[in-house]
C-alpha atoms as a PDB file:
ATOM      1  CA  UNK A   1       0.000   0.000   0.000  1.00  0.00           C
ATOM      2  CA  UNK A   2       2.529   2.392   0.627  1.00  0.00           C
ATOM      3  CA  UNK A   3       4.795   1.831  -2.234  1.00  0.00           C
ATOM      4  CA  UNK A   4       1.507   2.815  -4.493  1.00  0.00           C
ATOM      5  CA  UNK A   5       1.368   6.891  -3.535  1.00  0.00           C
ATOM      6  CA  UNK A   6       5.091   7.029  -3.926  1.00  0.00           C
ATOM      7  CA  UNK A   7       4.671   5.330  -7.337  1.00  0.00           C
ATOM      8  CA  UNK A   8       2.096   7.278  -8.544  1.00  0.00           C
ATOM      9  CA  UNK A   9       3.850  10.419  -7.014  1.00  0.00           C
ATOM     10  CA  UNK A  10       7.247   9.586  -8.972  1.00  0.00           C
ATOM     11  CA  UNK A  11       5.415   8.807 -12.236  1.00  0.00           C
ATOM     12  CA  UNK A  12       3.187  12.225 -12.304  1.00  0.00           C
ATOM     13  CA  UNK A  13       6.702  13.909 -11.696  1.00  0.00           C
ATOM     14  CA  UNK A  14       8.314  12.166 -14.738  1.00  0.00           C
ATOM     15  CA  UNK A  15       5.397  12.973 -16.655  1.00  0.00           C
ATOM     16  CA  UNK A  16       5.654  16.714 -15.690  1.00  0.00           C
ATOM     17  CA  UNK A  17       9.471  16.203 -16.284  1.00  0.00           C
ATOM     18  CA  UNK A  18       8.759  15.012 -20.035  1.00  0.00           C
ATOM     19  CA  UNK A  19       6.026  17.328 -20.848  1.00  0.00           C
ATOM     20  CA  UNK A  20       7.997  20.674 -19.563  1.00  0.00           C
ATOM     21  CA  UNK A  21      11.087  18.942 -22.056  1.00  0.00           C
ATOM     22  CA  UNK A  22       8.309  18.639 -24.637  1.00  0.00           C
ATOM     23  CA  UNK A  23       7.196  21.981 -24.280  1.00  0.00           C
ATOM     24  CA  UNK A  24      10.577  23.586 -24.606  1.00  0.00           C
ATOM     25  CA  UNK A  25      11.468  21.496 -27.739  1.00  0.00           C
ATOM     26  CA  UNK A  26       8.009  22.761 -29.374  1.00  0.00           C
ATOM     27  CA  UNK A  27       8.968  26.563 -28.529  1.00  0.00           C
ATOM     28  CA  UNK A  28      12.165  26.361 -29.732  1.00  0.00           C
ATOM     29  CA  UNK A  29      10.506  24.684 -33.376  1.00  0.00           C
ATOM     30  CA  UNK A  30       8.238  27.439 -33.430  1.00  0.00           C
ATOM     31  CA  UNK A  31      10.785  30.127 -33.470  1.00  0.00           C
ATOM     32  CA  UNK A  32      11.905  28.519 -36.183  1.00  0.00           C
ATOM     33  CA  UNK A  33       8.701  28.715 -38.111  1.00  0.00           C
ATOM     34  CA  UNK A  34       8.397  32.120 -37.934  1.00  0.00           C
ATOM     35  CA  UNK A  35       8.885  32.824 -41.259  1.00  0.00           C
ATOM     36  CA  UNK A  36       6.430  30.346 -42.630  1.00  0.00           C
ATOM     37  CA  UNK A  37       3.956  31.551 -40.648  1.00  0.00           C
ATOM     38  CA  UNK A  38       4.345  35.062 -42.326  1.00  0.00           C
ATOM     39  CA  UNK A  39       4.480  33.033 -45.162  1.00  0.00           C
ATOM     40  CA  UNK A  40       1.549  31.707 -44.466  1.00  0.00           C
ATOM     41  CA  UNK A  41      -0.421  34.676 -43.354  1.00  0.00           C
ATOM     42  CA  UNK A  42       1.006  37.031 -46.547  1.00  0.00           C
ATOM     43  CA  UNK A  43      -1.238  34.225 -48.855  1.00  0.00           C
ATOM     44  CA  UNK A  44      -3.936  34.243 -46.728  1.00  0.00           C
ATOM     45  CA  UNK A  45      -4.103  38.065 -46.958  1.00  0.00           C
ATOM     46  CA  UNK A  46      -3.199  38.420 -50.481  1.00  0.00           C
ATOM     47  CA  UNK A  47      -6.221  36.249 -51.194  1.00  0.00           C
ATOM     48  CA  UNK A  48      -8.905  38.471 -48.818  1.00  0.00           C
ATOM     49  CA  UNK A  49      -7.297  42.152 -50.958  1.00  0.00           C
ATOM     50  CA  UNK A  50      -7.930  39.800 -54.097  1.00  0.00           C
ATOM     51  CA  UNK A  51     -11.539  39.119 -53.138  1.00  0.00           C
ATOM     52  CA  UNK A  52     -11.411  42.854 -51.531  1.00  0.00           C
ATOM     53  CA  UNK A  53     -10.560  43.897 -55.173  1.00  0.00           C
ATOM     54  CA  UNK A  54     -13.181  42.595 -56.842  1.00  0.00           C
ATOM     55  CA  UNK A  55     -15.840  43.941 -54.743  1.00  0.00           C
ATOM     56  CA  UNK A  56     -14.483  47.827 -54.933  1.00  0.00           C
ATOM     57  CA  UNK A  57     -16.397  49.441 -58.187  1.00  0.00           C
ATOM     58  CA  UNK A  58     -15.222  52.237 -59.446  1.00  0.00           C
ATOM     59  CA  UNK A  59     -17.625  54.778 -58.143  1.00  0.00           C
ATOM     60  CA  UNK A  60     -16.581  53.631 -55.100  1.00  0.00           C
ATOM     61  CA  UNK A  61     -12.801  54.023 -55.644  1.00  0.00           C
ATOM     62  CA  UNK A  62     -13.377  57.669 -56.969  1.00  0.00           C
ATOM     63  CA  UNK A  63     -15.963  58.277 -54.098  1.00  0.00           C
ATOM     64  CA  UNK A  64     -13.278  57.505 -51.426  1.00  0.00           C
ATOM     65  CA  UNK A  65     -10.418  59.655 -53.444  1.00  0.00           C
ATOM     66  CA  UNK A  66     -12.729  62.366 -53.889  1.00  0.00           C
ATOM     67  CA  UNK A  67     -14.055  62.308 -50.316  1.00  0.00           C
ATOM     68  CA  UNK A  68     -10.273  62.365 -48.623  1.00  0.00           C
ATOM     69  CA  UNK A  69      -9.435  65.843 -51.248  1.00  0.00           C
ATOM     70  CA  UNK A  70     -12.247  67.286 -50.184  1.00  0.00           C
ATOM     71  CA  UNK A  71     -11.799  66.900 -46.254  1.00  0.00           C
ATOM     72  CA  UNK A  72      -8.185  67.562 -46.789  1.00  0.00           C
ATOM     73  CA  UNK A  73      -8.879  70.782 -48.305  1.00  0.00           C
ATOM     74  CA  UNK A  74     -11.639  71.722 -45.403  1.00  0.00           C
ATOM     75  CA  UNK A  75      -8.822  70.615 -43.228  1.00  0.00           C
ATOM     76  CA  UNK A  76      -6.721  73.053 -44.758  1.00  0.00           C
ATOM     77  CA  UNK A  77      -8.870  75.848 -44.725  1.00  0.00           C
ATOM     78  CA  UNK A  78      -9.287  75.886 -41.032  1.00  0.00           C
ATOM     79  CA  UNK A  79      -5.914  75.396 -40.790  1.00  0.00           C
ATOM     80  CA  UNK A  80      -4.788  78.312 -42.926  1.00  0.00           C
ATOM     81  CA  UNK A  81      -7.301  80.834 -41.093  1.00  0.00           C
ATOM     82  CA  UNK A  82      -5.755  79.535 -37.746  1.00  0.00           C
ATOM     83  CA  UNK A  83      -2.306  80.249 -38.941  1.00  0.00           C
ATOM     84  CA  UNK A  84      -3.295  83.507 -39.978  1.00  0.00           C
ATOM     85  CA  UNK A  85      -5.071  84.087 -36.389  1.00  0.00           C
ATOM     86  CA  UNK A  86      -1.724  83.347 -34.464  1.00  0.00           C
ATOM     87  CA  UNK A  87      -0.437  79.790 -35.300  1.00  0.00           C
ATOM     88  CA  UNK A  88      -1.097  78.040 -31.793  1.00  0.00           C
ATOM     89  CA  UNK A  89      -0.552  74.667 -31.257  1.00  0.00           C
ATOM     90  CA  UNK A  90      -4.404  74.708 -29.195  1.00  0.00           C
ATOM     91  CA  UNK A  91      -5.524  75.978 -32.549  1.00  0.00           C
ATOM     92  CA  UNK A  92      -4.979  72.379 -33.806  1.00  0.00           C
ATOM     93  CA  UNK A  93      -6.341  70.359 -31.206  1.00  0.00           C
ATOM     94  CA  UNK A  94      -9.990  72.473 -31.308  1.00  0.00           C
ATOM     95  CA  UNK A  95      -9.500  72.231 -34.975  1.00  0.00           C
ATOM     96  CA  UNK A  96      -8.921  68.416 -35.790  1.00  0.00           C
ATOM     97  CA  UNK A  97      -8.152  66.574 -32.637  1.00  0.00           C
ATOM     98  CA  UNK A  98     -11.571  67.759 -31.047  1.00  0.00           C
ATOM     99  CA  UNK A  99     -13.986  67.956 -33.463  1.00  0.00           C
ATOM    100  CA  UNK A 100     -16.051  65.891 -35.947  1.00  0.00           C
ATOM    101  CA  UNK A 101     -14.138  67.262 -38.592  1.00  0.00           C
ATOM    102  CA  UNK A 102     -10.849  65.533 -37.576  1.00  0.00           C
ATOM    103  CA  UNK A 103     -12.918  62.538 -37.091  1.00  0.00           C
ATOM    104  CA  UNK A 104     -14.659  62.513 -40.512  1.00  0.00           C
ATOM    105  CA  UNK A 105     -10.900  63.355 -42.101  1.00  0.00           C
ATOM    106  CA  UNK A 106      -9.933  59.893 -40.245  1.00  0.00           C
ATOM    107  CA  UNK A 107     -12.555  58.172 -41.312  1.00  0.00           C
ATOM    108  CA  UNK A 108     -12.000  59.106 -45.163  1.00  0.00           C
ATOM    109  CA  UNK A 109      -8.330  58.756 -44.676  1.00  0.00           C
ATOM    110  CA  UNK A 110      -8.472  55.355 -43.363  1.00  0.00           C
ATOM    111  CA  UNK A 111     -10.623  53.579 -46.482  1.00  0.00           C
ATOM    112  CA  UNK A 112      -8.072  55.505 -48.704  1.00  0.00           C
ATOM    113  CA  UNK A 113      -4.851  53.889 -46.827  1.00  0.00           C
ATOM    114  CA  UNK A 114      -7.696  50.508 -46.899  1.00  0.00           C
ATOM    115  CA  UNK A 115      -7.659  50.498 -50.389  1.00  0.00           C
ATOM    116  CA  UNK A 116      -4.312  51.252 -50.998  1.00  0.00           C
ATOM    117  CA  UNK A 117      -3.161  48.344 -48.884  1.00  0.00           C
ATOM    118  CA  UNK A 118      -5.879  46.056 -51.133  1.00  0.00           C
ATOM    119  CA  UNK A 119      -4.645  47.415 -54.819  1.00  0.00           C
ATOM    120  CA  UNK A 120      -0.576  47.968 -53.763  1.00  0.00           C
ATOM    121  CA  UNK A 121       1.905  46.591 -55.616  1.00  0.00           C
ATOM    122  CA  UNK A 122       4.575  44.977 -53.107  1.00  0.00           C
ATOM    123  CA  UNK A 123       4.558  43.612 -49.469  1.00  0.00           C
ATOM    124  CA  UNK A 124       5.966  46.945 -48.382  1.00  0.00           C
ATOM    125  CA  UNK A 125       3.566  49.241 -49.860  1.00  0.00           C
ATOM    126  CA  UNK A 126       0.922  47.083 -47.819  1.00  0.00           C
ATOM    127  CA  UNK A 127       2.953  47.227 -44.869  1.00  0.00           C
ATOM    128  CA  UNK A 128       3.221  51.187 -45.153  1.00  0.00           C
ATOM    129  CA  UNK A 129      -0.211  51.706 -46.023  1.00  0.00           C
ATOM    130  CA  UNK A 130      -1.607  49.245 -43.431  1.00  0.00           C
ATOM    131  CA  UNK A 131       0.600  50.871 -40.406  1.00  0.00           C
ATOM    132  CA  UNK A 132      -0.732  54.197 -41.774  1.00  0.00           C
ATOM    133  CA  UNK A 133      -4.271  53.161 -40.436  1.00  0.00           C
ATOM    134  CA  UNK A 134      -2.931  52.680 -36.721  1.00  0.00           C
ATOM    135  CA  UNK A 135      -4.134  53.103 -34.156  1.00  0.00           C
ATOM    136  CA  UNK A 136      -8.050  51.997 -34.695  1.00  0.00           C
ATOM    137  CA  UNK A 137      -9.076  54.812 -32.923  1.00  0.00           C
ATOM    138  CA  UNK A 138     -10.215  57.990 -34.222  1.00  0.00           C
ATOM    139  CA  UNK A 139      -8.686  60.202 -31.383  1.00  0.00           C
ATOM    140  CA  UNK A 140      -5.651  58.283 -31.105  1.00  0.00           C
ATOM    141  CA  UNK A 141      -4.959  58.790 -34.539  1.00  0.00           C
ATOM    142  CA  UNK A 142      -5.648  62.098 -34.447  1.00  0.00           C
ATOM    143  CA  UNK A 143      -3.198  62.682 -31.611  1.00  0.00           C
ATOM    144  CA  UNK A 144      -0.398  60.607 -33.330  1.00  0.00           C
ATOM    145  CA  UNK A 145      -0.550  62.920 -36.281  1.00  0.00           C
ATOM    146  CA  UNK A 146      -1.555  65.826 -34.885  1.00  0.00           C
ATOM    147  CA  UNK A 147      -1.152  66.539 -31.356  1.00  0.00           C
ATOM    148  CA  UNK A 148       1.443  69.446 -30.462  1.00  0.00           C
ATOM    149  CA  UNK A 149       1.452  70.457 -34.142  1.00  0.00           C
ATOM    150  CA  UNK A 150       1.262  74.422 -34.475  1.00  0.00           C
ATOM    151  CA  UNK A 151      -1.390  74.817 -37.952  1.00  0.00           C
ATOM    152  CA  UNK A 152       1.634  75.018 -39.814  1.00  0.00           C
ATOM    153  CA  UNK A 153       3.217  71.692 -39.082  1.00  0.00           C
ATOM    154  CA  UNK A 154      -0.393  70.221 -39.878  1.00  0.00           C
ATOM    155  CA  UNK A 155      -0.858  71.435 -42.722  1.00  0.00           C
ATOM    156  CA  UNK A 156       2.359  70.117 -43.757  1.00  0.00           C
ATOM    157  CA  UNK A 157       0.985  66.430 -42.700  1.00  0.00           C
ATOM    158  CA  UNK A 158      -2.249  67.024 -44.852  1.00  0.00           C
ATOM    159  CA  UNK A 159       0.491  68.020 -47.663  1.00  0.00           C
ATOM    160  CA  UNK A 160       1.705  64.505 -46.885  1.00  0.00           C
ATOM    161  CA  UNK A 161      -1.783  62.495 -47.207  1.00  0.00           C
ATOM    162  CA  UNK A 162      -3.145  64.829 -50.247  1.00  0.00           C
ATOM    163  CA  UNK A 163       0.569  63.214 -51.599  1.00  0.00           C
ATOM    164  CA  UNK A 164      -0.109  59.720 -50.479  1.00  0.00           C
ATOM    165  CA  UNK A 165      -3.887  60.041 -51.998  1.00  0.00           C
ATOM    166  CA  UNK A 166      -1.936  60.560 -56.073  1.00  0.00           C
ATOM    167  CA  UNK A 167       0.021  57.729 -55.081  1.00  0.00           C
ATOM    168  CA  UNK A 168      -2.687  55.847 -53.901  1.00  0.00           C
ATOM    169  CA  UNK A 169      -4.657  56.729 -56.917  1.00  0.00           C
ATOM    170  CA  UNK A 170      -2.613  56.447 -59.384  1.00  0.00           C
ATOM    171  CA  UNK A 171      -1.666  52.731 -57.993  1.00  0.00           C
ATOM    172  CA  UNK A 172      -5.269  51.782 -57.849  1.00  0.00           C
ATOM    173  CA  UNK A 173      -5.946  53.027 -61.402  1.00  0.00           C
ATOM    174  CA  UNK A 174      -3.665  50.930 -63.149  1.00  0.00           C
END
């Protein structure tokens, strides 16, 4: 009777022994995986932009492109009568950061960088245009591009998305 407990005692600890060793050998496999896992995932998402593809029209396309000029340039016009009021950086946040307008300017900007990620030509374009839609919040966002900027360094980033929206375009109309 008493050799049982110890036996079963000794056994679950071997067991535990072999599963940790297990477990360490299957992490260390993974590692090595890594890259077919990207692999992996890079097919998987080239096939959801290909199906992505075929369900953007082009009314849609040109609605998007000519949505993001348009809030651009209201954008811009705030920005330019702020500059000309005194170019304060807590012109910027009351202007974009705080209002619907920045919000709406997200929104627009973040089906442009959408379908430029879908219709892009390499990996890296995807990458770029994907990261460009971080963070998934409109306020965040707005702070990450936005938040200390005097009206002059914003309007400098809108010069930067009204760039990336030719690129953009002209990649999607090809």
């Amino acid at each position: 009777m008493e050799r049982k407990p110890l036996t079963i005692k000794t056994s679950l600890f071997l067991g535990l022994v072999v599963l940790i060793v297990l477990a360490s050998c299957k992490s260390q496999d993974s590692t090595a995986d890594i890259n077919n896992v990207s692999d992996s995932a890079r097919k998987v998402q080239d096939r959801v932009d290909s199906l992505r593809k075929t369900h953007y029209l082009n009314n849609d396309l040109s609605i998007i492109f000519l949505d993001v000029t348009s809030w651009i340039m209201n954008t811009q016009m705030a920005l330019t009568r702020a500059e000309m009021a005194g170019n304060k950086k807590e012109m910027v946040d009351s202007l974009v950061i705080n209002s619907p307008q920045g919000d709406t300017l997200y929104l627009t900007l973040r089906r442009m960088y959408e379908a430029g990620a879908v219709f892009a030509e390499s990996y890296a374009q995807k990458d770029q245009y994907r990261a460009m839609r971080e963070p998934d919040s409109s306020k965040l966002w707005l702070q990450k591009y936005f938040k200390g900027s005097t009206p002059t360094e914003a309007l400098g980033k809108l010069q930067q998305f009204q760039h990336d929206a030719t690129v953009i375009n002209k990649i999607v109309r090809k």
